[in-house]
C-alpha atoms as a PDB file:
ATOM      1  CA  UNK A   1     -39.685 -17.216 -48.007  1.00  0.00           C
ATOM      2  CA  UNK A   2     -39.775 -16.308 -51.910  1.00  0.00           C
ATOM      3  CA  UNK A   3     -38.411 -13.629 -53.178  1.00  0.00           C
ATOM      4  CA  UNK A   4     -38.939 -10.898 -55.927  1.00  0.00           C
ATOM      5  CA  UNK A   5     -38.038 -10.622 -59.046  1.00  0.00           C
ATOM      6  CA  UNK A   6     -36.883  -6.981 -58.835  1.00  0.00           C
ATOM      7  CA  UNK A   7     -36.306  -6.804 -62.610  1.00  0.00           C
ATOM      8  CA  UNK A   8     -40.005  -7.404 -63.506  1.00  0.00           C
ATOM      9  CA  UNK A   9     -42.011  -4.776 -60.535  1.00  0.00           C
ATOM     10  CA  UNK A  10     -44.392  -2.885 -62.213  1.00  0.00           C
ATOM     11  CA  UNK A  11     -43.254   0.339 -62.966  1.00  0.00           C
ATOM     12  CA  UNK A  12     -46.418   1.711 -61.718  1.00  0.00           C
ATOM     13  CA  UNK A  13     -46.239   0.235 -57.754  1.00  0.00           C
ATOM     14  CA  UNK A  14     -46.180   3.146 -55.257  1.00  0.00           C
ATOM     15  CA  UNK A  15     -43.964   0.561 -53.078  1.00  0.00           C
ATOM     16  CA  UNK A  16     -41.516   0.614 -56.117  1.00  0.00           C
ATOM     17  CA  UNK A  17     -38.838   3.171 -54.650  1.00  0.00           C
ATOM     18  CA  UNK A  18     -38.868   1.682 -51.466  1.00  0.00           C
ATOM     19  CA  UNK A  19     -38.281  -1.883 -52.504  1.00  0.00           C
ATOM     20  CA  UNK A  20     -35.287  -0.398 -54.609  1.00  0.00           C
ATOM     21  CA  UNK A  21     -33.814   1.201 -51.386  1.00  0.00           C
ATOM     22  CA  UNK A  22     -34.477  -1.261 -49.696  1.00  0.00           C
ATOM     23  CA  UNK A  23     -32.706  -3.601 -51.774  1.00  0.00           C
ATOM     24  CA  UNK A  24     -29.456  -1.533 -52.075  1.00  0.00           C
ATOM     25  CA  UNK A  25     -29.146  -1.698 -48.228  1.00  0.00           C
ATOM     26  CA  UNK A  26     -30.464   1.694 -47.889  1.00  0.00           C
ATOM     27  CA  UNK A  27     -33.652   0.664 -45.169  1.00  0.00           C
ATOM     28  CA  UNK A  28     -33.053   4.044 -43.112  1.00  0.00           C
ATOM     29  CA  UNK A  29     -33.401   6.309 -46.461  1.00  0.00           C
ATOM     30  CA  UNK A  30     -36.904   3.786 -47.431  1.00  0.00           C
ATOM     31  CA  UNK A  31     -38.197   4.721 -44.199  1.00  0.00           C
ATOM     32  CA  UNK A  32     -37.661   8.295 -44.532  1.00  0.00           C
ATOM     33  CA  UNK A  33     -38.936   8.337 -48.483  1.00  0.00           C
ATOM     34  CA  UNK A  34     -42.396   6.532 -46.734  1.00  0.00           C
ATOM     35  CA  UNK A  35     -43.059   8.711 -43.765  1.00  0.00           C
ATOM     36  CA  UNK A  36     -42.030  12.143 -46.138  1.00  0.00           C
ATOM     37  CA  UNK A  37     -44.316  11.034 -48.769  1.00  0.00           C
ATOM     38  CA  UNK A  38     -47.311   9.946 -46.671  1.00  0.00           C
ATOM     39  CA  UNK A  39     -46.580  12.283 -43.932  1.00  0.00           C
ATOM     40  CA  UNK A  40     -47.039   9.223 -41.072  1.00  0.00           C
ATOM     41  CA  UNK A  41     -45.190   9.227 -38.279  1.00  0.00           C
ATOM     42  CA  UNK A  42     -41.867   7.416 -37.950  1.00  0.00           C
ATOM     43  CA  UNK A  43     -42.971   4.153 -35.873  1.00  0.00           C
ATOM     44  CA  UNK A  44     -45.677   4.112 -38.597  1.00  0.00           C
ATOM     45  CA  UNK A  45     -43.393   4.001 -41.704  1.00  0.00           C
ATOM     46  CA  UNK A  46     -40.987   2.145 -39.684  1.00  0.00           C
ATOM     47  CA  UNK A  47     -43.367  -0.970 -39.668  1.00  0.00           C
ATOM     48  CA  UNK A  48     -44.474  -0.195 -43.267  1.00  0.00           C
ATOM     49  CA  UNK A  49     -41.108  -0.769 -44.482  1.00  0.00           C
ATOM     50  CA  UNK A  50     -40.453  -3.931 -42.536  1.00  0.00           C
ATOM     51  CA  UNK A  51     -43.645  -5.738 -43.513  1.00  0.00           C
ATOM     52  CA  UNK A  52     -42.346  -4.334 -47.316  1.00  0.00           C
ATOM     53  CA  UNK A  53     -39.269  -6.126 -46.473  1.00  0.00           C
ATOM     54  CA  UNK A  54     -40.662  -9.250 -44.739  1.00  0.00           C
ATOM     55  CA  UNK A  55     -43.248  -9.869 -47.679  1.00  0.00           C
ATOM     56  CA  UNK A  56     -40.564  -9.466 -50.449  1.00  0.00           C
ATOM     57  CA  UNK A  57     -38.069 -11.576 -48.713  1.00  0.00           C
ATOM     58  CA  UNK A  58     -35.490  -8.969 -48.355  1.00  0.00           C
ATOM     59  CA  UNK A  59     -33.200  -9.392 -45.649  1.00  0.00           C
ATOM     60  CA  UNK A  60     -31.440  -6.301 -44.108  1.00  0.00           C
ATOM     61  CA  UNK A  61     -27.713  -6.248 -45.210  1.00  0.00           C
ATOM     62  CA  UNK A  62     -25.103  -6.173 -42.406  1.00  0.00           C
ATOM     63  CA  UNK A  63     -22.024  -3.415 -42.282  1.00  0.00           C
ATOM     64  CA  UNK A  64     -19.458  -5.629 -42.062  1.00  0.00           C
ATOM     65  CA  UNK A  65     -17.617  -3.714 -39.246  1.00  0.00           C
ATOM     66  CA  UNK A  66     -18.652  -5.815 -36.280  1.00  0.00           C
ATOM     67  CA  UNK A  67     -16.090  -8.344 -36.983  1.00  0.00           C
ATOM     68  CA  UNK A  68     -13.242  -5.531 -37.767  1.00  0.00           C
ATOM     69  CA  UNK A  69     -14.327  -3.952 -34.831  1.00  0.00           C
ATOM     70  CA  UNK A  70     -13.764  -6.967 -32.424  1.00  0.00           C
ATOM     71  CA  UNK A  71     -10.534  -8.107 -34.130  1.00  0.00           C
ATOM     72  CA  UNK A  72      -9.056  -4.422 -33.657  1.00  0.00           C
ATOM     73  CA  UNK A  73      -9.869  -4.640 -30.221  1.00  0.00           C
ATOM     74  CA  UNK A  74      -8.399  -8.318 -29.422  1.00  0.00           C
ATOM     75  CA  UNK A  75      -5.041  -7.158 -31.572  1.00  0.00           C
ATOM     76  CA  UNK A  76      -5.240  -3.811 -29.111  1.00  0.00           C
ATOM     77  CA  UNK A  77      -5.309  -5.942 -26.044  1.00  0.00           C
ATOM     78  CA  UNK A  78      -3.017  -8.832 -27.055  1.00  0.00           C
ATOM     79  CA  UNK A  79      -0.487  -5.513 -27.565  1.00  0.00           C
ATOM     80  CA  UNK A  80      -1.169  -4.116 -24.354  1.00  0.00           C
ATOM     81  CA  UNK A  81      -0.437  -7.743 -22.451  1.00  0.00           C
ATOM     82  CA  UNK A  82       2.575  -8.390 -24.165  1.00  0.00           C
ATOM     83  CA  UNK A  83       3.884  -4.742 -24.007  1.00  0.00           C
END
C-alpha cells in the first residue's frame, strides 16, 4: 500500500485536517473534526475516516501501554508467589 507524501497535499483538500490528525495519532479527534463539520452521524464519519486512512496508507499508531501493562502485572504476581 503507497503512501502520501504529507509534505506536498494540496493546501486546498477538505480531507487536509483530517489526514494531519490522523497522522499525528490523533484518529478519535479526525473523527470528531468530520462528523462536527459535516454534521453526519458518528458510524458515518467513523468509516469516512478509516477509508481516509486505508487509501493514504496510514496505519493507526499503538499506545505502547499494552506491553507495560502485562509486564506490571507478571512482576505483581511473581511478588505475590514468592511473598
Amino acid at each position: 500500500m503507497a503512501t502520501i507524501d504529507f509534505e506536498n497535499i494540496d493546501s486546498d483538500s477538505t480531507d487536509n485536517k483530517y489526514l494531519d490528525l490522523c497522522k499525528k495519532g490523533r484518529y478519535i479527534e479526525a473523527v470528531k473534526v468530520y462528523k462536527d463539520d459535516t454534521g453526519c452521524g458518528l458510524a458515518e464519519a467513523k468509516a469516512y475516516i478509516d477509508n481516509l486512512r486505508s487509501e493514504y496508507g496510514i496505519k493507526p499508531q499503538s499506545s505502547g501501554q499494552g506491553c507495560m501493562v502485562a509486564i506490571s502485572i507478571l512482576i505483581i504476581v511473581s511478588f505475590l508467589i514468592f511473598l
